[in-house]
N, C-alpha and C. Protein backbone atom coordinates (compact mmCIF):
# COMPACT_ATOMS: atom_id res chain seq x y z
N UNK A 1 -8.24 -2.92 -5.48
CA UNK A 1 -9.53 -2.30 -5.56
C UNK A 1 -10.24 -2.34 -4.22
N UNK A 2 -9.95 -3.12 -3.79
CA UNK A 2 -10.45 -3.33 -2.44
C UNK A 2 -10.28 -2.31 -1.10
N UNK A 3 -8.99 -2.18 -0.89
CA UNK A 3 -8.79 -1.05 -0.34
C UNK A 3 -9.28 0.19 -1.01
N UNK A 4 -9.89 0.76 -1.63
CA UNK A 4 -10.17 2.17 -1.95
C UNK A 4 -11.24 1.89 -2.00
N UNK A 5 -12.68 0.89 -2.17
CA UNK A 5 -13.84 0.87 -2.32
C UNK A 5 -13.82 0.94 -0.40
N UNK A 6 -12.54 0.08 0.71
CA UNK A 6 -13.22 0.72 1.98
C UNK A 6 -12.31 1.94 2.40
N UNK A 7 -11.82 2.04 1.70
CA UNK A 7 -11.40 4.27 1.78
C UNK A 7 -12.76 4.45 1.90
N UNK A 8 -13.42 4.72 0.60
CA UNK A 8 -14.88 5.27 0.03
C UNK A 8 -15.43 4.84 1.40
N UNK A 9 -15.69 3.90 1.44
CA UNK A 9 -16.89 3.40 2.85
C UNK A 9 -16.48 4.21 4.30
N UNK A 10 -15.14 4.03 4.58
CA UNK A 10 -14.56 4.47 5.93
C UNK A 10 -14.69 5.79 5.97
N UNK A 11 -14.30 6.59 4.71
CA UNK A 11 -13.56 8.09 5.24
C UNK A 11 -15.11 8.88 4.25
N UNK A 12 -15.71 7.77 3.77
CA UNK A 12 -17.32 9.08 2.97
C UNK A 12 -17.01 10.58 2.61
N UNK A 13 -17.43 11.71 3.58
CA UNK A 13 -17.00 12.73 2.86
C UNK A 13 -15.55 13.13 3.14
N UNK A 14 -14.70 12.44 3.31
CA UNK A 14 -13.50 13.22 3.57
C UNK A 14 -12.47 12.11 2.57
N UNK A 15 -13.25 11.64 1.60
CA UNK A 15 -12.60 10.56 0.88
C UNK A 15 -11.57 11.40 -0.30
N UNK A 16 -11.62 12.48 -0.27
CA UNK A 16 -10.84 13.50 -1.16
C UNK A 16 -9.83 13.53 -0.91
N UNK A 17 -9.83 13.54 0.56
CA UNK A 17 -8.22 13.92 1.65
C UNK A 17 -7.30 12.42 1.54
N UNK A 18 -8.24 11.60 1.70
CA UNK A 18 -7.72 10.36 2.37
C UNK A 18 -7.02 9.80 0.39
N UNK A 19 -7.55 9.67 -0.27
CA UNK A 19 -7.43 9.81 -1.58
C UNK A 19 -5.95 10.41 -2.07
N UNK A 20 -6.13 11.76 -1.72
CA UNK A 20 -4.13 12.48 -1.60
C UNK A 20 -3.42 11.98 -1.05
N UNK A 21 -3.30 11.56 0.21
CA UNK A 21 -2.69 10.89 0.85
C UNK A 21 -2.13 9.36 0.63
N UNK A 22 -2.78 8.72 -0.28
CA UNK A 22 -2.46 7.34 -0.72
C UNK A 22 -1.95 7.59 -2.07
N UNK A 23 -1.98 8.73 -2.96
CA UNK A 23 -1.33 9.17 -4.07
C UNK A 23 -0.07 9.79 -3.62
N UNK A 24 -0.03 10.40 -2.84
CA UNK A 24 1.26 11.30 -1.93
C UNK A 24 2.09 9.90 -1.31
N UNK A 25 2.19 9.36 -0.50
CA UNK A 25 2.50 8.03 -0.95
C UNK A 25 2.80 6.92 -2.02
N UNK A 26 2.19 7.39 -2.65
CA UNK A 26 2.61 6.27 -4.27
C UNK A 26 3.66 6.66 -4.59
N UNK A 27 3.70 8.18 -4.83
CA UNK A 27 4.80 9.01 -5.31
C UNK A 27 5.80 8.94 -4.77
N UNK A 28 6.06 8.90 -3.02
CA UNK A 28 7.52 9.03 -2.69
C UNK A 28 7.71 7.84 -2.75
N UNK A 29 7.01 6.30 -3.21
CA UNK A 29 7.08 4.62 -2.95
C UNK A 29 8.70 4.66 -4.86
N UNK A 30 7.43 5.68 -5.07
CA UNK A 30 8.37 5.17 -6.66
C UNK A 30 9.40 6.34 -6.94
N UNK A 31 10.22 7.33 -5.75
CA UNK A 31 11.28 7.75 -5.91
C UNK A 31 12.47 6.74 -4.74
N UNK A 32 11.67 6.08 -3.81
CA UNK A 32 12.87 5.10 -3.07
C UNK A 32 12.81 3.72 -3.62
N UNK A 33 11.96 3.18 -4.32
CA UNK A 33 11.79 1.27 -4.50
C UNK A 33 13.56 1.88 -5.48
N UNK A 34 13.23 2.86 -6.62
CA UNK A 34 14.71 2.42 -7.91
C UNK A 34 16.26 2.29 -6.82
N UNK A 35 15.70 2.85 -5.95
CA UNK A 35 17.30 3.32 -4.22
C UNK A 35 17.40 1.82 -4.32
N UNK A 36 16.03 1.05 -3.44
CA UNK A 36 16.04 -0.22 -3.01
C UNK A 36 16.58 -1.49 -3.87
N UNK A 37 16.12 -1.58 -5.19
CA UNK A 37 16.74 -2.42 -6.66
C UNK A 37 17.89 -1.92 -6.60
N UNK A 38 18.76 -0.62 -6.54
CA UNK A 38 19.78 -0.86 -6.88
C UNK A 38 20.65 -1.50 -5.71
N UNK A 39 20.21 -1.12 -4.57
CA UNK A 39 21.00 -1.73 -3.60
C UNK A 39 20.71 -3.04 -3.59
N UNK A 40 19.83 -3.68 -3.98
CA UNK A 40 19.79 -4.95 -3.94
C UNK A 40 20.04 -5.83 -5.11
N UNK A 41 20.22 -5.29 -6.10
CA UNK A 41 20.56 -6.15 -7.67
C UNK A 41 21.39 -5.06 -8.03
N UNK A 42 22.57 -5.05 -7.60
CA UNK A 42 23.39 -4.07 -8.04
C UNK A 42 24.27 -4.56 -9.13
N UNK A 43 24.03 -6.28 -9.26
CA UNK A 43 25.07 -6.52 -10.62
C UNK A 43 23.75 -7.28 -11.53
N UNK A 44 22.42 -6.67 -11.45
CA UNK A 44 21.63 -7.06 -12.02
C UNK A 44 21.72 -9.16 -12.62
N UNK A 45 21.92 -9.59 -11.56
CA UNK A 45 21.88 -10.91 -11.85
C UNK A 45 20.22 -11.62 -11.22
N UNK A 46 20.17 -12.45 -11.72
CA UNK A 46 18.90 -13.57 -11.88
C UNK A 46 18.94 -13.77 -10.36
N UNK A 47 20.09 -14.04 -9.49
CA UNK A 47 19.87 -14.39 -8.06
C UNK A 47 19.24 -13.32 -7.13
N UNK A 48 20.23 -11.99 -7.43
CA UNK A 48 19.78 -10.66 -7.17
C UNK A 48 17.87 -10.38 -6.89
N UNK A 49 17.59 -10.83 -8.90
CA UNK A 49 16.14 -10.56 -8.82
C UNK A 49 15.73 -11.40 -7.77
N UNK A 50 15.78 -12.90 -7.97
CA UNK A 50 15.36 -13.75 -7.52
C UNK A 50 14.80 -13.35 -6.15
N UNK A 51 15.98 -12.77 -5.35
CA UNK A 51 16.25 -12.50 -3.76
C UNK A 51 14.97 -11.27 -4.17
N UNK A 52 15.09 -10.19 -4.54
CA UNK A 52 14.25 -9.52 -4.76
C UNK A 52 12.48 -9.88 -5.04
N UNK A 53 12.48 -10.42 -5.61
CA UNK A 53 11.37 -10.90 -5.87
C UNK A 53 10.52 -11.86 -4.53
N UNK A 54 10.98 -12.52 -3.57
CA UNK A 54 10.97 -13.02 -2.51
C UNK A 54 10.61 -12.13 -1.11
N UNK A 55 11.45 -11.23 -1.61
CA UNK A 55 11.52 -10.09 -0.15
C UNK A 55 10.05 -9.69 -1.01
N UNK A 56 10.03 -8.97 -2.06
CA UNK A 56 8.73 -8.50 -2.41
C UNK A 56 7.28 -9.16 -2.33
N UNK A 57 7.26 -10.14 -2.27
CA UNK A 57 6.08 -11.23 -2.26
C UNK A 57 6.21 -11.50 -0.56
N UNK A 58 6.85 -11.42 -0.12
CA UNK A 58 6.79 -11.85 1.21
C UNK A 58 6.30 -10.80 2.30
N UNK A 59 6.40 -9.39 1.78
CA UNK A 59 6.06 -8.00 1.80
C UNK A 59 4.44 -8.19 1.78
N UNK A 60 4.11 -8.46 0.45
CA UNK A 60 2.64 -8.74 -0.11
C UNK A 60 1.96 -9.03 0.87
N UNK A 61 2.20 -10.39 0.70
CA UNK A 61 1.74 -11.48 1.69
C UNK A 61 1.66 -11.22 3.29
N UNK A 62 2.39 -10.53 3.92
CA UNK A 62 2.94 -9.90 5.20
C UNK A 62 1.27 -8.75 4.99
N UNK A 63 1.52 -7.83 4.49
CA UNK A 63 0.00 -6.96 4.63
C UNK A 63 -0.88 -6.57 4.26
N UNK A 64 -0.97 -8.02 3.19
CA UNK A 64 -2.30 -8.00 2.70
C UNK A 64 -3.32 -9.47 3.38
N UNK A 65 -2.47 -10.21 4.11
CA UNK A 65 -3.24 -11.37 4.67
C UNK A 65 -4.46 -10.36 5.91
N UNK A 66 -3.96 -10.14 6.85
CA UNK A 66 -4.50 -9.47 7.63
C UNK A 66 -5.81 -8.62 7.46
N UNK A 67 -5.53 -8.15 5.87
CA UNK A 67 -6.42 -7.12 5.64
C UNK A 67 -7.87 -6.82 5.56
N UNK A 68 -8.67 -8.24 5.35
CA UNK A 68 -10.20 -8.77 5.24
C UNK A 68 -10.43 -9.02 6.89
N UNK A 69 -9.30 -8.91 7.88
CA UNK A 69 -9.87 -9.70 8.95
C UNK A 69 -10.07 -7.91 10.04
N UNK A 70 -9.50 -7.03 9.14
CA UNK A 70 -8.84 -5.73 10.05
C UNK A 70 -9.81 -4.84 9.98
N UNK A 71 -10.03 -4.91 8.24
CA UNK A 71 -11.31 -3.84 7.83
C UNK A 71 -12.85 -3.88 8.23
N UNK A 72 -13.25 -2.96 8.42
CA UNK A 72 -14.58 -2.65 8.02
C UNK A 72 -15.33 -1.76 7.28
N UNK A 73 -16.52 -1.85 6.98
CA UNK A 73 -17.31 -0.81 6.01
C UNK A 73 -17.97 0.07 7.04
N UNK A 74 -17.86 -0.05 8.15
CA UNK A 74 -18.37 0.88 8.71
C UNK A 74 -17.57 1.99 8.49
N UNK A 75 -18.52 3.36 8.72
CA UNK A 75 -18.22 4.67 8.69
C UNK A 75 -17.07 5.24 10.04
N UNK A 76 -15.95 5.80 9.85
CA UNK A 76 -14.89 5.98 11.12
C UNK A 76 -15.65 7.00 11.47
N UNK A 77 -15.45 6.92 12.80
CA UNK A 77 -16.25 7.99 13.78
C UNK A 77 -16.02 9.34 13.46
N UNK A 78 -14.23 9.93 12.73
CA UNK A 78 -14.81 11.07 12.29
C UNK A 78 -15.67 11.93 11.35
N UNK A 79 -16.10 10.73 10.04
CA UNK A 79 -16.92 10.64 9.06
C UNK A 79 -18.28 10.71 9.47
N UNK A 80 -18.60 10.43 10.37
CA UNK A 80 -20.38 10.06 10.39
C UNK A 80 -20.84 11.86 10.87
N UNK A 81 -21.93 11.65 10.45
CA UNK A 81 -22.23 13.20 10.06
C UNK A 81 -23.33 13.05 11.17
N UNK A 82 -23.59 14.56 12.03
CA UNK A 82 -24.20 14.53 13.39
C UNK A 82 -25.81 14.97 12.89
């Protein structure tokens, strides 16, 4: 939730565009992750997930720590209205 309340703040009126673009993204995330599971739990075992589950949290953790220290609510310079 966090990230899209500072979409809203950053991109104001162009939050429509910026909005597609993180849905346009979702979409091609969930035609390659089923590629990625199979190459990686290809005999669907508990170690497989395991390993999986690790790389995924470590992913998380990797770019979402950063994220409170990166953002702001200020308006991006091409948003602010003259």
């Amino acid at each position: 939730m966090g990230t899209v309340k500072c979409l809203q703040l950053r991109c104001q009126q162009h939050v429509h565009f910026a909005t597609v673009v993180v849905a346009f993204m979702a979409c091609i995330w969930q035609f390659l992750v089923p590629l990625g599971v199979g190459y990686l739990c290809p005999n669907n075992t508990p170690e497989e997930w395991s390993f999986l589950f690790f790389i995924v949290s470590g992913i998380v953790l990797i770019v979402n720590i950063p994220f409170p220290f990166l953002t702001t609510a200020e308006a991006a310079d091409y948003a602010k209205r003259f």
